[in-house]
Protein backbone atom coordinates (compact mmCIF):
# COMPACT_ATOMS: atom_id res chain seq x y z
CA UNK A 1 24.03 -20.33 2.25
CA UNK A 2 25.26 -16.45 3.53
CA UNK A 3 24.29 -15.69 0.27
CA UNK A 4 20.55 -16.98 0.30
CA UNK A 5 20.01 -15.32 3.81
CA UNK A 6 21.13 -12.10 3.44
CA UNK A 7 18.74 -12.35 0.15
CA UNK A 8 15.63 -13.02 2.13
CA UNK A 9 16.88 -9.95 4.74
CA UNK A 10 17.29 -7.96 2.08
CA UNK A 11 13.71 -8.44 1.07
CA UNK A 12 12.18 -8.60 4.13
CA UNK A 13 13.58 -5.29 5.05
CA UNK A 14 12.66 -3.48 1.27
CA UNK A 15 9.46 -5.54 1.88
CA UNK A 16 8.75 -3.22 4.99
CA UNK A 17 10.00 0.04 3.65
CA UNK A 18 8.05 -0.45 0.63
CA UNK A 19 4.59 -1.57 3.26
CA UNK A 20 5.26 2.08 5.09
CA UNK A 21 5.02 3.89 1.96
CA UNK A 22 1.95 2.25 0.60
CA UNK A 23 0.61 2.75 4.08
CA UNK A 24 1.63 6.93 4.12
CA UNK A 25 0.53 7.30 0.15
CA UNK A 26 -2.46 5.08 0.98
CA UNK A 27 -3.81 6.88 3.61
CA UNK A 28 -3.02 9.84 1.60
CA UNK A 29 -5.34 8.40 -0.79
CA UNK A 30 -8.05 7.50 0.85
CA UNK A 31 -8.49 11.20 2.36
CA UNK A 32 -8.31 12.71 -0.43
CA UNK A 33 -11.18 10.57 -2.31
CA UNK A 34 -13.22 11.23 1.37
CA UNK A 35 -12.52 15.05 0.31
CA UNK A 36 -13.51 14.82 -2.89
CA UNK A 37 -16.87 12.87 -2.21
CA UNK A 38 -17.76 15.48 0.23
CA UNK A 39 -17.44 18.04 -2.80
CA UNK A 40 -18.65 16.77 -5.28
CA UNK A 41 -20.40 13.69 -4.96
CA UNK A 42 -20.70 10.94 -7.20
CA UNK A 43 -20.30 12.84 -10.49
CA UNK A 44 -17.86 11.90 -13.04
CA UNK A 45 -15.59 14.93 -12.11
CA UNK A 46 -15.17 12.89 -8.58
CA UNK A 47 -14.18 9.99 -10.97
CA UNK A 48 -11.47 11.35 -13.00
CA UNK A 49 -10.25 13.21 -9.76
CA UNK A 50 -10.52 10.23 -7.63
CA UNK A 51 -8.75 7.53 -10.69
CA UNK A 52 -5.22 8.20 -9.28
CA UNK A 53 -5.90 7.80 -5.88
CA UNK A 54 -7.64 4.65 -6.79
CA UNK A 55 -5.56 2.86 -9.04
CA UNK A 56 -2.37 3.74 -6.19
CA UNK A 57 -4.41 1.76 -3.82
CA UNK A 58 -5.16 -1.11 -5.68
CA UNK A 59 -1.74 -0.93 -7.07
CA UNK A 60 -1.12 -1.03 -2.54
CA UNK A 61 -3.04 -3.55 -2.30
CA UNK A 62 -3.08 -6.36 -5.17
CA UNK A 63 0.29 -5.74 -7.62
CA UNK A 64 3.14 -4.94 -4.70
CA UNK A 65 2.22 -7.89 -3.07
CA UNK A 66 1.89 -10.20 -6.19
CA UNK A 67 5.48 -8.08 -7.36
CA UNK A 68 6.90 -9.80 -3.99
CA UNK A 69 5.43 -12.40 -4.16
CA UNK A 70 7.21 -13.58 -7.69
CA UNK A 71 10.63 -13.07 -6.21
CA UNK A 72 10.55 -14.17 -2.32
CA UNK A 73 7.60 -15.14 -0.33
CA UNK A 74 9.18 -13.18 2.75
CA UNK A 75 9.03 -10.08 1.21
CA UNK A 76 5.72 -10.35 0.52
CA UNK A 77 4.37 -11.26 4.02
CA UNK A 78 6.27 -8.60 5.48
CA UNK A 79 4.52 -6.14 3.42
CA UNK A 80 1.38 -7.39 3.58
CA UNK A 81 2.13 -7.11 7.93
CA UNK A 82 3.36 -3.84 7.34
CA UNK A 83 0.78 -2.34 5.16
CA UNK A 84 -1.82 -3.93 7.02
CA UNK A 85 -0.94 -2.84 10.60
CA UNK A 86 -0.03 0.69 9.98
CA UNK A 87 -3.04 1.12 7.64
CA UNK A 88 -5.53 -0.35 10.90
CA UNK A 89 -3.37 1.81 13.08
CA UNK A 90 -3.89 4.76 11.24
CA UNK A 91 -7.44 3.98 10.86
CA UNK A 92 -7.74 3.73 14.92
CA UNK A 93 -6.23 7.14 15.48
CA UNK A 94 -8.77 8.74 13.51
């Protein structure tokens, strides 16, 4: 019983920590493809610049969350909280 709930702790707290950084490399992300649009448009140069950045969020947004979702469903939703509150935050102080 211990054993099961400091499991779902554990995963709710590595579910947060990894919800910040996908937030921080995330917002990372999307600036820099908004910086690259404004140089060089839609070319395929802003393509293979902007591929990293793109595949880190999707990565953010659709494996992480299935990745927690396999083990504990806790983790998962704390992530998905995480990620999505800090990303709208972010988004409001701009």
């Amino acid at each position: 019983m211990f054993d099961g709930i400091l499991s779902q702790i554990l995963y709710a707290i590595s579910g947060f920590l990894f919800g910040v950084f996908a937030c921080r490399f995330g917002t990372i992300s999307v600036n820099r493809m908004k910086l690259l649009w404004t140089e060089k448009g839609f070319s395929a140069s802003f393509l293979l610049a902007a591929l990293p950045a793109l595949l880190f969020l999707s990565a953010a947004a659709f494996i992480f969350p299935a990745w927690f979702a396999a083990r504990t469903e806790t983790g998962a939703f704390v992530y998905l909280a995480t990620f999505i509150y800090y990303t709208s935050r972010n988004r409001r102080r701009k």
